[in-house]
Protein backbone atom coordinates (compact mmCIF):
# COMPACT_ATOMS: atom_id res chain seq x y z
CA UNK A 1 31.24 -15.79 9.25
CA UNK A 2 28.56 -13.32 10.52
CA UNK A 3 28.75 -10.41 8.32
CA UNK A 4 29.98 -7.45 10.86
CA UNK A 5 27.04 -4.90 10.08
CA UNK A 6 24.64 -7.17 11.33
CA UNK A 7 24.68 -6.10 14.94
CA UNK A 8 24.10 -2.18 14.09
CA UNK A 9 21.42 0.18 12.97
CA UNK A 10 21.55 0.29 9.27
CA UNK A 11 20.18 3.49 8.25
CA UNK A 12 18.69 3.68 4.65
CA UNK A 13 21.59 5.97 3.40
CA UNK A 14 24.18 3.41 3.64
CA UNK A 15 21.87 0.83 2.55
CA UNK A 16 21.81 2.61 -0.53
CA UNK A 17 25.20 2.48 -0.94
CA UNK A 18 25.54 -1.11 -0.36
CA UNK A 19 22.36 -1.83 -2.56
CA UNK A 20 24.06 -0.31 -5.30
CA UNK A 21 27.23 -2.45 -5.33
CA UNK A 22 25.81 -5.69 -5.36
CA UNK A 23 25.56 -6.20 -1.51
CA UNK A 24 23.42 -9.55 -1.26
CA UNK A 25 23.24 -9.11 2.37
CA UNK A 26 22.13 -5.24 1.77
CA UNK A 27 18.88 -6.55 -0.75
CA UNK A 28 17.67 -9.32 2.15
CA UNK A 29 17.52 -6.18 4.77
CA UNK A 30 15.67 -4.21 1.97
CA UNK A 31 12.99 -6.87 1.50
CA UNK A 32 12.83 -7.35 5.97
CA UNK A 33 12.27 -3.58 6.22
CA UNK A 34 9.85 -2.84 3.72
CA UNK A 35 8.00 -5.88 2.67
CA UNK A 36 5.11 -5.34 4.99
CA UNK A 37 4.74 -1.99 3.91
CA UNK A 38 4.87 -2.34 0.30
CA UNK A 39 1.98 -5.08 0.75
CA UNK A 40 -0.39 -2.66 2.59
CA UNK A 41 0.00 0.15 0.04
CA UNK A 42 -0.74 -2.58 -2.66
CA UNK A 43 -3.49 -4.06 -0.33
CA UNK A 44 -5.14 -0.71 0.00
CA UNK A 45 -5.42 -0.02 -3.61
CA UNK A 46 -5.87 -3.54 -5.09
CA UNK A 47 -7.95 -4.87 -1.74
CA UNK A 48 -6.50 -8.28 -3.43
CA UNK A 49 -3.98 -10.06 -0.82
CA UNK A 50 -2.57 -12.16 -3.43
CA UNK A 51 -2.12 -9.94 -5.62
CA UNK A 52 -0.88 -7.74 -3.57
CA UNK A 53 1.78 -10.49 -2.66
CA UNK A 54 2.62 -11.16 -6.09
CA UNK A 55 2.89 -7.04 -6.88
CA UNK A 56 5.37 -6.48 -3.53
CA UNK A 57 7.48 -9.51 -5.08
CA UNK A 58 7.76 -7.64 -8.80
CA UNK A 59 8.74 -4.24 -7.01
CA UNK A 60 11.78 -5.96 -5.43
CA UNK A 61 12.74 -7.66 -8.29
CA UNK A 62 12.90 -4.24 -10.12
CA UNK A 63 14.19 -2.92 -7.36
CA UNK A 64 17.25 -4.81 -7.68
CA UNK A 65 17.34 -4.24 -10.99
CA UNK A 66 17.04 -0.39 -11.20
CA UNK A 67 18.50 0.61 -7.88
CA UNK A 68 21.65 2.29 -9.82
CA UNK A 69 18.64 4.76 -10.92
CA UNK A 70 17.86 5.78 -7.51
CA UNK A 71 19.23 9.11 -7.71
CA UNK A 72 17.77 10.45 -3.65
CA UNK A 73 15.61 12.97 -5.14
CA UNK A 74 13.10 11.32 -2.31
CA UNK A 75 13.69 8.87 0.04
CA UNK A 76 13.75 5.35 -0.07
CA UNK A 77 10.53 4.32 1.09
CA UNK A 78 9.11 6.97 -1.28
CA UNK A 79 10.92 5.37 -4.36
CA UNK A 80 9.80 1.96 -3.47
CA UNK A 81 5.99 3.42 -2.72
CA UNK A 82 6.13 4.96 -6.05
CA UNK A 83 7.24 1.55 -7.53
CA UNK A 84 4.44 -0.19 -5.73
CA UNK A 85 1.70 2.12 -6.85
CA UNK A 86 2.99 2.38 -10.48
CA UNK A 87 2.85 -1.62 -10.42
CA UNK A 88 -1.03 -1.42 -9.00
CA UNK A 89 -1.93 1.01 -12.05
CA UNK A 90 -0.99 -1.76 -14.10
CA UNK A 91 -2.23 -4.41 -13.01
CA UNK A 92 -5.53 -2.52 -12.52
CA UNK A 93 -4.95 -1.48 -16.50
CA UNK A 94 -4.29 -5.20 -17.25
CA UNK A 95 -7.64 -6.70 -15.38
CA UNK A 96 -9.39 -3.71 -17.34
CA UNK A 97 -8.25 -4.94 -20.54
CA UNK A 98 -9.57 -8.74 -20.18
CA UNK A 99 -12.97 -7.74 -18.05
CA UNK A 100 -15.18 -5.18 -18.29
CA UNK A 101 -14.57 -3.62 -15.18
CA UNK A 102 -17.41 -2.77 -12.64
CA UNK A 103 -17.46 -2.37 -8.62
CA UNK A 104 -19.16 -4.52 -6.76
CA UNK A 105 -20.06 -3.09 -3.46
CA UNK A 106 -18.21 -5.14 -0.83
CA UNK A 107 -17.20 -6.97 -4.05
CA UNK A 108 -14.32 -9.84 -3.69
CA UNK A 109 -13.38 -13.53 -4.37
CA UNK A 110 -15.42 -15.64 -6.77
CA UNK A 111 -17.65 -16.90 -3.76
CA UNK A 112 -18.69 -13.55 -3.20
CA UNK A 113 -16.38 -12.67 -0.10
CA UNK A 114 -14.62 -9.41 0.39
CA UNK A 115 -11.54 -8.75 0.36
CA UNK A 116 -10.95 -8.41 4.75
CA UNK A 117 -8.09 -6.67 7.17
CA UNK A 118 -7.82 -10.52 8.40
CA UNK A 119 -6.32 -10.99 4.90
CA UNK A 120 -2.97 -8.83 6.09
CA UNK A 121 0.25 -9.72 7.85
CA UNK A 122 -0.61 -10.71 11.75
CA UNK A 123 1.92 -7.87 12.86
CA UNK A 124 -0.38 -5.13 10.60
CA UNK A 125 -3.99 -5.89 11.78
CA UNK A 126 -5.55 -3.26 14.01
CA UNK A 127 -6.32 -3.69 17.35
CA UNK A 128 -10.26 -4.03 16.54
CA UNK A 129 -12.80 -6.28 16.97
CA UNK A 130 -14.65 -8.50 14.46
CA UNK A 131 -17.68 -6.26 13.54
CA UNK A 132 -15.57 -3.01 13.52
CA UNK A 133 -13.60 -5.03 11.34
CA UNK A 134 -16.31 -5.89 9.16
CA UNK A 135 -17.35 -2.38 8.97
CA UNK A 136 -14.14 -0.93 8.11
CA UNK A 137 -14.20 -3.52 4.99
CA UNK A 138 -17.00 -2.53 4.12
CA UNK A 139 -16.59 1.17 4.08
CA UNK A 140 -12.92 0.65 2.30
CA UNK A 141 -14.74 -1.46 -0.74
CA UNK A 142 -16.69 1.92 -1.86
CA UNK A 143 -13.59 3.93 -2.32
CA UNK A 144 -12.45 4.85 -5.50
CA UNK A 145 -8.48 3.46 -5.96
CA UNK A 146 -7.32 6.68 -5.86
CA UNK A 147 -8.75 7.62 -2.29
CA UNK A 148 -7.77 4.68 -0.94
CA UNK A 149 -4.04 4.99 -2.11
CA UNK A 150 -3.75 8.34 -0.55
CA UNK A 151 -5.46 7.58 2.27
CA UNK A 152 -3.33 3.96 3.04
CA UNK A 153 0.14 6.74 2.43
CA UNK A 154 -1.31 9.32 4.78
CA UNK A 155 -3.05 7.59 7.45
CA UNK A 156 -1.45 4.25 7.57
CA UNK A 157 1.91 4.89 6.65
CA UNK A 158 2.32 8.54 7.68
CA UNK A 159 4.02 9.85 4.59
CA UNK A 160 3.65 13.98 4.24
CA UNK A 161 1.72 15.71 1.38
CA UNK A 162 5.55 15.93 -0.40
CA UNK A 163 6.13 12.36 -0.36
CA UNK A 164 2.31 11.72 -1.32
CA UNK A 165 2.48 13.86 -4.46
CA UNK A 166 5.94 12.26 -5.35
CA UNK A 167 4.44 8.82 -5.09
CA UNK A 168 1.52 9.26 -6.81
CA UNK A 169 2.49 11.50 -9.39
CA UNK A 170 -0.07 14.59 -8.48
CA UNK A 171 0.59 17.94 -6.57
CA UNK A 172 0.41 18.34 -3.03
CA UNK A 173 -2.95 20.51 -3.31
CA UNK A 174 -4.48 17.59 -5.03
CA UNK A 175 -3.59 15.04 -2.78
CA UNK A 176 -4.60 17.35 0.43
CA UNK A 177 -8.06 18.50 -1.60
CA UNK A 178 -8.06 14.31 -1.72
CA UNK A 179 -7.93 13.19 1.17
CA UNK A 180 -10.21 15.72 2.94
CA UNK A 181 -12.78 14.88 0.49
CA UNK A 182 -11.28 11.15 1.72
CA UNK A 183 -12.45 11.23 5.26
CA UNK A 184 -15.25 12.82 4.87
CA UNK A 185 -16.78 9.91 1.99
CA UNK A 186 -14.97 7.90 5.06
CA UNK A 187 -17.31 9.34 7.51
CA UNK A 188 -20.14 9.74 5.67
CA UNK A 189 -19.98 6.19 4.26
CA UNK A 190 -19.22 4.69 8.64
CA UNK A 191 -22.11 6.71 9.18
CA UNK A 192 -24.24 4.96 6.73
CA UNK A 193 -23.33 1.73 7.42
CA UNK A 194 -24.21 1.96 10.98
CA UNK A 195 -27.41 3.17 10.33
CA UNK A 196 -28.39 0.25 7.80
CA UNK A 197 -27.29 -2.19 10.66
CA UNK A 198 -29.25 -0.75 13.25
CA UNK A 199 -28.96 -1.46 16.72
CA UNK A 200 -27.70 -4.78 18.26
């Protein structure tokens, strides 16, 4: 039998509530609602898709495991962006450890090919064409982690300068002083990149 919330609005309150007494049904809406988001916040600090797969697949596992700790000092999506980026932190720590770490500019696979937007979910791609595409890539790859993360929260997934600072851990100066010095490195680096290419 169809379970009876099925054909309502769930709001995340009450799927809170059912989260935290076992509701099955309540975990599988969790993962439909938020699984594309959690994998473009990991996506815009690792630029890895499948890594970025395998991170949004260990924050719903602990998830499930810690949601009695959810206590609604933030919201939902908040909690499980803070998850996410606390899971990229390590697994940037853990590639540190093995490798000496360096940036490669437009860096990416082991054939030498960047990490793209073409790499996300079809329903999450901007509107854009190939070589603005390209460019964007491009311009993303010479961000540090740390401007990319707040600039994936602000731009992309519209959180305010709150939510930012409860997700990443730093106060909402820092993450406002961040993300203006964010789009202007943005701008600056568009700019460049244009220039090198020249006109068509």
């Amino acid at each position: 039998m169809a379970n009876p919330i099925q054909n309502r609005i769930i709001h995340d309150e009450e799927l809170i509530v059912r989260l935290q007494r076992g509701d099955e049904w309540a975990f599988q809406l969790l993962v439909r609602r938020f699984r594309e988001k959690i994998f473009f916040v990991a996506f815009g600090i690792t630029l890895d898709a499948q890594e970025s797969l395998d991170i949004m697949q260990d924050v719903f596992f602990q998830v499930y495991r810690r949601i009695l700790d959810f206590s609604g000092d933030a919201s939902l999506e908040a909690w499980l962006y803070r998850i996410t980026v606390n899971h990229c932190r390590s697994w940037k720590r853990r590639w540190a450890r093995r490798f000496q770490w360096f940036r490669r500019i437009g860096g990416g696979d082991k054939n030498g090919n960047g990490p793209a937007i073409g790499d996300l979910p079809e329903s999450r791609r901007p509107a854009i064409n190939a070589q603005t595409r390209q460019l964007i890539d491009q311009t993303l790859n010479q961000l540090s982690d740390q401007a990319r993360m707040v600039f994936v929260l602000r731009e992309l997934e519209n959180l305010s300068y709150a939510e930012i600072a409860y997700v990443s851990g730093i106060n909402s100066e820092t993450v406002r002083s961040r993300l203006f010095h964010t789009r202007r490195q943005l701008r600056t680096l568009l700019a460049s990149v244009k220039a090198e290419e020249g006109p068509k």
